[in-house]
Protein backbone atom coordinates (compact mmCIF):
# COMPACT_ATOMS: atom_id res chain seq x y z
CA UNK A 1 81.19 -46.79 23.21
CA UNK A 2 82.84 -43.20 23.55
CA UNK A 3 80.04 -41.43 21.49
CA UNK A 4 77.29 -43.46 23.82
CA UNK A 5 79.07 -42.19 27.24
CA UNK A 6 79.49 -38.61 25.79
CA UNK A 7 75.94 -38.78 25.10
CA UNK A 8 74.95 -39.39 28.53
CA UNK A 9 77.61 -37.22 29.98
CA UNK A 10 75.97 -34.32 27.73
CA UNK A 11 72.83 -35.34 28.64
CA UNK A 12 73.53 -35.31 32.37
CA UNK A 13 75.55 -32.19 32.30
CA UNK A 14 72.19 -30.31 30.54
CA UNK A 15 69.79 -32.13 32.93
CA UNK A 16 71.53 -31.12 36.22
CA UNK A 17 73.16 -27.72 34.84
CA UNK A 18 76.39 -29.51 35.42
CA UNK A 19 75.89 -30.66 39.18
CA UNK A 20 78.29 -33.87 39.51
CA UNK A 21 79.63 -33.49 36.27
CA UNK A 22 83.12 -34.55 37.50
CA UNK A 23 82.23 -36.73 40.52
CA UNK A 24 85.20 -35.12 42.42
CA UNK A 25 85.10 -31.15 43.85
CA UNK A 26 89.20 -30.81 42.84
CA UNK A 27 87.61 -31.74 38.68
CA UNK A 28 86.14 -28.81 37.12
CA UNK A 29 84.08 -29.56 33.84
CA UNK A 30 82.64 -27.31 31.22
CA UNK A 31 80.27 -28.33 27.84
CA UNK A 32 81.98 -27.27 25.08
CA UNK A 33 79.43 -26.53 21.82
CA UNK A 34 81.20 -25.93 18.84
CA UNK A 35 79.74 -26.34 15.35
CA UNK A 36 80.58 -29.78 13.43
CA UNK A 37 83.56 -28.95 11.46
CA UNK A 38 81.95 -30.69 8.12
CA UNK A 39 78.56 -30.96 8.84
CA UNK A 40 78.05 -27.70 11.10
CA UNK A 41 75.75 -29.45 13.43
CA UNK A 42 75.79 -28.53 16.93
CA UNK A 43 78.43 -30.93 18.35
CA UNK A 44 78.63 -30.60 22.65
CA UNK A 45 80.60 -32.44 24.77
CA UNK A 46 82.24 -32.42 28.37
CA UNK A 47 85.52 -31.76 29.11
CA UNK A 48 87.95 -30.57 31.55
CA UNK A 49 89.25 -27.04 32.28
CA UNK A 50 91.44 -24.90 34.47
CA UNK A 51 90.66 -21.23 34.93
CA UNK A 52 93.54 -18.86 34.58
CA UNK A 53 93.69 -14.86 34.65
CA UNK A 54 94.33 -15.63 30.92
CA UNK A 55 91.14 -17.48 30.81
CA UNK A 56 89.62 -21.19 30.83
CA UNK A 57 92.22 -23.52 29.63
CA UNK A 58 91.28 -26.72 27.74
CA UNK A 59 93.52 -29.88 26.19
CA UNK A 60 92.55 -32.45 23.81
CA UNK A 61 94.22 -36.12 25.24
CA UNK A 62 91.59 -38.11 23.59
CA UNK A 63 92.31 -40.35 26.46
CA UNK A 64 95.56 -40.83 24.81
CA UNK A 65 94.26 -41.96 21.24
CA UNK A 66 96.55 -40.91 18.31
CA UNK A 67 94.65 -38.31 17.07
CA UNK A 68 93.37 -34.70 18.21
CA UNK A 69 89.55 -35.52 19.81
CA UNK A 70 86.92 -34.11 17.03
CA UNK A 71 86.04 -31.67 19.54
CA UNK A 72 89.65 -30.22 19.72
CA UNK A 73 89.43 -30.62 15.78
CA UNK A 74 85.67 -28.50 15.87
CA UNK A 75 86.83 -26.11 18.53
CA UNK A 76 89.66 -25.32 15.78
CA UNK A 77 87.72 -25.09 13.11
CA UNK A 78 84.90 -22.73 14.52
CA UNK A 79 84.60 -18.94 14.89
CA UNK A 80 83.04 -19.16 18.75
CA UNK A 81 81.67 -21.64 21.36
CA UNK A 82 78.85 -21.98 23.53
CA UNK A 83 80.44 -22.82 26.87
CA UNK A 84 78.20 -23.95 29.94
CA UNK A 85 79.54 -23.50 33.59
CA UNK A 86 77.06 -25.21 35.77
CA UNK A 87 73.97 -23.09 34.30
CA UNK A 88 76.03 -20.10 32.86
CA UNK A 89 76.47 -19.99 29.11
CA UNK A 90 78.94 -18.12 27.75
CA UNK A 91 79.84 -17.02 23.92
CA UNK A 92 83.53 -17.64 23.80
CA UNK A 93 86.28 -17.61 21.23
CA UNK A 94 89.27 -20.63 21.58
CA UNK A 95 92.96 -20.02 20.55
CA UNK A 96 95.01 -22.82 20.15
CA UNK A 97 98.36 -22.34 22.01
CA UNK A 98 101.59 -22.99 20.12
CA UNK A 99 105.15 -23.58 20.63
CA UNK A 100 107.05 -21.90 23.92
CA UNK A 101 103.77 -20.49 25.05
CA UNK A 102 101.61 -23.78 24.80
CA UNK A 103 104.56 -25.80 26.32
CA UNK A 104 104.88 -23.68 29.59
CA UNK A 105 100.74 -23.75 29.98
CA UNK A 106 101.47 -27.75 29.69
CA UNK A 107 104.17 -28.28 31.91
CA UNK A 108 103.51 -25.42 34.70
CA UNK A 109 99.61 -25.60 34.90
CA UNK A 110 98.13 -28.69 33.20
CA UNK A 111 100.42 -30.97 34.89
CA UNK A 112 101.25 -29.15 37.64
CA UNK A 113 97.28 -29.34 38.41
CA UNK A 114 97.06 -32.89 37.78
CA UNK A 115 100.68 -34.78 37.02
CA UNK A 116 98.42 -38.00 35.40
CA UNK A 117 97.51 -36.41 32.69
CA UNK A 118 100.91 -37.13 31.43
CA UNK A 119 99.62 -40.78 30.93
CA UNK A 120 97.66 -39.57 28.15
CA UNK A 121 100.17 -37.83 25.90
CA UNK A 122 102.84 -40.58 26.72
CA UNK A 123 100.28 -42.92 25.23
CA UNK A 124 99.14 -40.45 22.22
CA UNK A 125 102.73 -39.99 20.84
CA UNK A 126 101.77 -36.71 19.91
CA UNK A 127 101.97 -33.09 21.10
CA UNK A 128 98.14 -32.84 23.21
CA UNK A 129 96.74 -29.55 22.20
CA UNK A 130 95.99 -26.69 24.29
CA UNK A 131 93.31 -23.95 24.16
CA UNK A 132 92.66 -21.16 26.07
CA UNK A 133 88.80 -20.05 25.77
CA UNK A 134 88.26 -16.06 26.33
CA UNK A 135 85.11 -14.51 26.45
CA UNK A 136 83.54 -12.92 22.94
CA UNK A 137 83.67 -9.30 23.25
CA UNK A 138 80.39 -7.80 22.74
């Protein structure tokens, strides 16, 4: 049921260059397109972000599943992404944030933005991941 609503979230996001993407003006949503990590298909899907002077910030809570989302797990995997902003694409590179530095992103921006999103990782039993996506220098 996930992969049928991402599919229509993905579809919508393309079809209206990401015009009510999040249903609320306070969200802010990107599409993420990140090669498969196996197959190295074109995988895209929604997802929520923060922009910071470091630059856009993105977590994986899977909705609070055990397991990193495959996107977190492609966005790892892969050199660059394709990230859309409304109708803005951008070539971008994701580092995964680790130890003191991903902890403070977590606790003084992620929740700080949006204290519910605890739910998830109290759920996952597992440290969420956090990425920051910077632009590719050209």
């Amino acid at each position: 049921m996930l992969r049928f609503g991402n599919r229509i979230g993905v579809w919508m996001y393309r079809t209206l260059d990401g015009r009510l993407a999040s249903g609320s003006k306070d969200v802010h949503v990107l599409m993420l397109t990140t090669p498969g990590r196996r197959t190295g298909v074109p995988r895209s899907t929604c997802v929520r972000y923060l922009a910071t002077p470091d630059g856009l910030i993105v977590w994986g809570t899977g909705s609070g599943s055990r397991q990193d989302p495959d996107w977190f797990r492609n966005l790892r995997a892969a050199e660059t992404a394709d990230v859309q902003i409304g109708a803005k694409h951008s070539l971008m590179h994701a580092r995964e944030l680790t130890g003191p530095e991903r902890h403070t992103m977590w606790t003084n921006v992620i929740l700080r933005e949006d204290p519910g999103i605890g739910r998830f990782a109290t759920k996952a039993t597992r440290t969420i991941p956090v990425a920051v996506l910077e632009p590719v220098e050209k």
